[in-house]
N, C-alpha and C. Protein backbone atom coordinates (compact mmCIF):
# COMPACT_ATOMS: atom_id res chain seq x y z
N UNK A 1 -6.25 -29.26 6.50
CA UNK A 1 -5.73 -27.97 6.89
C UNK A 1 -5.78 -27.88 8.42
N UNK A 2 -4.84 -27.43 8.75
CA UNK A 2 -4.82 -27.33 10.18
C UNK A 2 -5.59 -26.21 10.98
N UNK A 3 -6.32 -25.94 12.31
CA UNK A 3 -6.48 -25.24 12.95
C UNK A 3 -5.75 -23.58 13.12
N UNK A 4 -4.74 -24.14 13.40
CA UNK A 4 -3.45 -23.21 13.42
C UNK A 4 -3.64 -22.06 11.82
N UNK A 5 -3.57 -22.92 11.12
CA UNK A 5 -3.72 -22.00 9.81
C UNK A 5 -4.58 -21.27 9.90
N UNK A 6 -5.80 -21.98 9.85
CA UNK A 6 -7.33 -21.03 9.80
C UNK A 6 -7.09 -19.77 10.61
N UNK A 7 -6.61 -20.06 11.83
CA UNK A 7 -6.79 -18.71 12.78
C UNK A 7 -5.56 -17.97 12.17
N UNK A 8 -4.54 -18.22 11.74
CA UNK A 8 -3.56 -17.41 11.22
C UNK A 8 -4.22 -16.47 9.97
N UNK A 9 -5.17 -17.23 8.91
CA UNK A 9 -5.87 -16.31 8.38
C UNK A 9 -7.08 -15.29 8.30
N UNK A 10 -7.76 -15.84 9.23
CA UNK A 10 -8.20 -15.19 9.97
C UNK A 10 -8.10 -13.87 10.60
N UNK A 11 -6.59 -14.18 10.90
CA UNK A 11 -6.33 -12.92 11.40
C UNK A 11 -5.53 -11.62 10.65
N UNK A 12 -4.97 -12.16 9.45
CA UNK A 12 -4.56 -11.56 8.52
C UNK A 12 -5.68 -11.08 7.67
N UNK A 13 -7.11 -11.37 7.76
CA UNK A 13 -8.28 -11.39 6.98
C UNK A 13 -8.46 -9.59 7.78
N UNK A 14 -8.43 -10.06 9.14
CA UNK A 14 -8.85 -9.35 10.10
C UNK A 14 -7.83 -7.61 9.76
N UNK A 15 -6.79 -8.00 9.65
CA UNK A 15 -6.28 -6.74 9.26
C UNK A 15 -5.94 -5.91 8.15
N UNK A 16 -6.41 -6.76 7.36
CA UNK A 16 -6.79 -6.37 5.94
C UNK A 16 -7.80 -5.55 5.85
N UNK A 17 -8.47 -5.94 6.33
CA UNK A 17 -10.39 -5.46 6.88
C UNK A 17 -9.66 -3.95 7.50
N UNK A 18 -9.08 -3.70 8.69
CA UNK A 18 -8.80 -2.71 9.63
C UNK A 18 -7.83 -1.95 7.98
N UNK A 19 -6.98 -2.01 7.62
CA UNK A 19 -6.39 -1.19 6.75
C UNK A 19 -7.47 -0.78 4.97
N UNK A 20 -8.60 -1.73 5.15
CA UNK A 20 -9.20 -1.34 4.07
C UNK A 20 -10.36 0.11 4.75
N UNK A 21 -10.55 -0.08 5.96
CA UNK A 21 -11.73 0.82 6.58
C UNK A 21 -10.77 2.09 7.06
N UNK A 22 -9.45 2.07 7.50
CA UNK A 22 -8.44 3.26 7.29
C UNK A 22 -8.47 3.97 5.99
N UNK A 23 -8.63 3.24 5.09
CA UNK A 23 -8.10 3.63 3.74
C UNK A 23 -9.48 4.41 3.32
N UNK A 24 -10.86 3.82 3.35
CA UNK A 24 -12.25 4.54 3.04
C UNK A 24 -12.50 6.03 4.02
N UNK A 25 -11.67 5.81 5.23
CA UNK A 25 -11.99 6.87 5.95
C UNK A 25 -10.87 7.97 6.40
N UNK A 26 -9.25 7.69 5.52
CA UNK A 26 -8.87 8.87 5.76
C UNK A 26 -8.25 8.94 3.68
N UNK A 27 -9.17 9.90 2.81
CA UNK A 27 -8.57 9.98 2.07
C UNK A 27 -8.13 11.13 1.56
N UNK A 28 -7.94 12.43 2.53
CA UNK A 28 -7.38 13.43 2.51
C UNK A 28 -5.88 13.50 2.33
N UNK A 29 -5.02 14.23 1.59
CA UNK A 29 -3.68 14.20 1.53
C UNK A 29 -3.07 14.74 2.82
N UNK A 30 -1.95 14.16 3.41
CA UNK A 30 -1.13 14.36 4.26
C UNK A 30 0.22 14.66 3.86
N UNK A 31 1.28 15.18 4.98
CA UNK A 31 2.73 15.28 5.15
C UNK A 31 3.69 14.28 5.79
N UNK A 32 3.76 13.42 4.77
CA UNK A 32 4.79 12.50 5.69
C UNK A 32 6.04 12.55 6.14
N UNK A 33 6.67 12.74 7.34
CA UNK A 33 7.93 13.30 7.69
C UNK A 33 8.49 11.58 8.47
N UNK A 34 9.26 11.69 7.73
CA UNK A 34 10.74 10.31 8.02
C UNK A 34 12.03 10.44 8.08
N UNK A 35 12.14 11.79 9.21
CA UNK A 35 14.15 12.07 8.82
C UNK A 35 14.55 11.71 9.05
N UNK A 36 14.97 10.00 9.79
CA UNK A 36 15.91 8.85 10.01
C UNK A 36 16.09 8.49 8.33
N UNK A 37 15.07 8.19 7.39
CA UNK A 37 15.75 8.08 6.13
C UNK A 37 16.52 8.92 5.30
N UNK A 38 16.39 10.35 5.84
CA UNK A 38 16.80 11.48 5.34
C UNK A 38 16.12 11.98 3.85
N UNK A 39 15.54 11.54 3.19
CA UNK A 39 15.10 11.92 2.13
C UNK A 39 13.72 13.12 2.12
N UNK A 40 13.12 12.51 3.11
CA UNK A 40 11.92 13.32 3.89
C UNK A 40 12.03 14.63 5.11
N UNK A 41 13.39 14.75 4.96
CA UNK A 41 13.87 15.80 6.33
C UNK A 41 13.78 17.13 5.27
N UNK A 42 13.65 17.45 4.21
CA UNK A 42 13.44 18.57 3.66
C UNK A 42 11.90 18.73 2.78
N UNK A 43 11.38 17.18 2.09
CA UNK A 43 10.75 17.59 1.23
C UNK A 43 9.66 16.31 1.50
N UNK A 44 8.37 16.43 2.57
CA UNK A 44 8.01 15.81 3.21
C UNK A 44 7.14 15.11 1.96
N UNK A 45 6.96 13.61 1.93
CA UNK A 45 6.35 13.05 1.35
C UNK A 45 4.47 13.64 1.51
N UNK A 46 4.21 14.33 -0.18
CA UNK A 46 2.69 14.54 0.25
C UNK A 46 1.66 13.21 -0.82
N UNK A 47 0.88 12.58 -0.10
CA UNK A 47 -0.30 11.62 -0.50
C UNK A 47 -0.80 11.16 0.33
N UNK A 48 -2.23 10.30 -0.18
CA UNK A 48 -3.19 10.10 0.86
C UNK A 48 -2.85 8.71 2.05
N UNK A 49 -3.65 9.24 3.35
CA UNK A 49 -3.38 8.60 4.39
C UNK A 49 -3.55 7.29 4.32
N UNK A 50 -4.44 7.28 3.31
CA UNK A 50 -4.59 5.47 3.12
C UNK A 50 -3.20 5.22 2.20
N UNK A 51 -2.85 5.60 1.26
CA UNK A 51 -1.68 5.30 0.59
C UNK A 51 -0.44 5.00 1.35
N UNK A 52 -0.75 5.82 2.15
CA UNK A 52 0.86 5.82 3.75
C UNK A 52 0.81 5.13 4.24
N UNK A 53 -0.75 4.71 4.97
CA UNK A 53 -0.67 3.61 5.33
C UNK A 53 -0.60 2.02 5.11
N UNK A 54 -1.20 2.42 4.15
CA UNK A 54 -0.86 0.77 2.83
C UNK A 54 0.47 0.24 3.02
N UNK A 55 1.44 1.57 2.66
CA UNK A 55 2.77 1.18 2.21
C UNK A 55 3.62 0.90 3.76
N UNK A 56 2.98 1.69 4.76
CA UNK A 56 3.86 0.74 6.11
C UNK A 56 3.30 -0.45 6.47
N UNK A 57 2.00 -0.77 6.08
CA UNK A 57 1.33 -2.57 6.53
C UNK A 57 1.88 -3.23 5.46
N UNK A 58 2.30 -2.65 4.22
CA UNK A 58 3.42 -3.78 3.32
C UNK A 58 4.37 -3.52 3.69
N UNK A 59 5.27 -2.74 4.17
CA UNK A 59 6.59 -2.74 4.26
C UNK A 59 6.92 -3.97 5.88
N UNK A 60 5.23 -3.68 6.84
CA UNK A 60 5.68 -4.57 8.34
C UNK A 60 5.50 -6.09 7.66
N UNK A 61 4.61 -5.87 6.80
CA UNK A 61 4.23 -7.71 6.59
C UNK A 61 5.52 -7.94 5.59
N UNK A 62 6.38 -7.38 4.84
CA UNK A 62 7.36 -7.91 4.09
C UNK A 62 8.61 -8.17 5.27
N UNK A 63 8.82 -7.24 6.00
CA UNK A 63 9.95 -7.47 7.34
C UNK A 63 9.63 -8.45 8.29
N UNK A 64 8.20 -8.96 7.86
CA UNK A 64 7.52 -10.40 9.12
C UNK A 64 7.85 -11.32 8.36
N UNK A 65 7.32 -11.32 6.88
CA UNK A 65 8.08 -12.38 6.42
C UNK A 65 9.05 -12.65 5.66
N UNK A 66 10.03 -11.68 5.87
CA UNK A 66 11.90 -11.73 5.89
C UNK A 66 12.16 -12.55 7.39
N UNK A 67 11.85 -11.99 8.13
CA UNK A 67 12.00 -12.83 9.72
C UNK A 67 11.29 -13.93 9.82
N UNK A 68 10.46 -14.41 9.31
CA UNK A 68 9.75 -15.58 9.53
C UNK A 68 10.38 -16.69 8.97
N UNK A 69 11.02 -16.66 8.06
CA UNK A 69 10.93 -17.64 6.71
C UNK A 69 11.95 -17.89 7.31
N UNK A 70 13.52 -17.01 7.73
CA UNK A 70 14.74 -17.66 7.94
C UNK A 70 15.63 -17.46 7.40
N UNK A 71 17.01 -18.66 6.96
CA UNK A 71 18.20 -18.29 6.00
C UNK A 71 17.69 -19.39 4.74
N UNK A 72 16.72 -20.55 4.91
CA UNK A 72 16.44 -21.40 3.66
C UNK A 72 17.65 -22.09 3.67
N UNK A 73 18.50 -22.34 4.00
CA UNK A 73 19.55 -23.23 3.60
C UNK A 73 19.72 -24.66 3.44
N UNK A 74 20.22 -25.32 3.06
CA UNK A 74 20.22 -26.89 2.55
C UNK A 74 20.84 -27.43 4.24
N UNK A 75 20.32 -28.20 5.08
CA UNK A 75 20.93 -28.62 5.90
C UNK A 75 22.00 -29.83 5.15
N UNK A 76 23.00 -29.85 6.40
CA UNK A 76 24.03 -30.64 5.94
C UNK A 76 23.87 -32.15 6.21
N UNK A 77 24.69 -33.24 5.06
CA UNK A 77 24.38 -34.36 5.56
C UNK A 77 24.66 -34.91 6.95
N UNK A 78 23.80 -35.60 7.69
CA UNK A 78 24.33 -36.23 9.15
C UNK A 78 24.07 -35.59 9.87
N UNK A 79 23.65 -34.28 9.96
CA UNK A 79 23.31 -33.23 10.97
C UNK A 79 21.48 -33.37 10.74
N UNK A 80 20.85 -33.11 12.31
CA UNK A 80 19.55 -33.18 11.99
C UNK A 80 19.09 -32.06 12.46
């Protein structure tokens, strides 16, 4: 295993940790307001702050690795 890896998990360890100690310490319900999606410009999303926040550290780590990964495509023969 490479170096590189370890610290890559590491650091994903690391913010797992930071969103699990968000989550123990805000579990009061909130108002979530998002009127660029429009769905939330009248009828503000209500649940807890850890729940909100859960769902934007999955929604950044699913858009990191949509961008990370690429198009996957079969390169062509003769081309390197």
């Amino acid at each position: 295993m490479s170096f590189k890896a370890v610290l890559k998990t590491i650091w994903f360890l690391a913010l797992l940790f930071v969103m699990l100690y968000v989550g123990l310490n805000n579990p009061d319900p909130i108002k979530f307001n998002f009127p660029v999606a429009g769905t939330t410009a009248k009828d503000p999303i209500r649940a807890s702050a850890a729940l909100i926040f859960f769902a934007m550290f999955a929604a950044g780590v699913f858009a990191g690795m949509a961008l990370h990964t690429g198009g996957g495509g079969k390169k062509k023969p003769g081309k390197e």
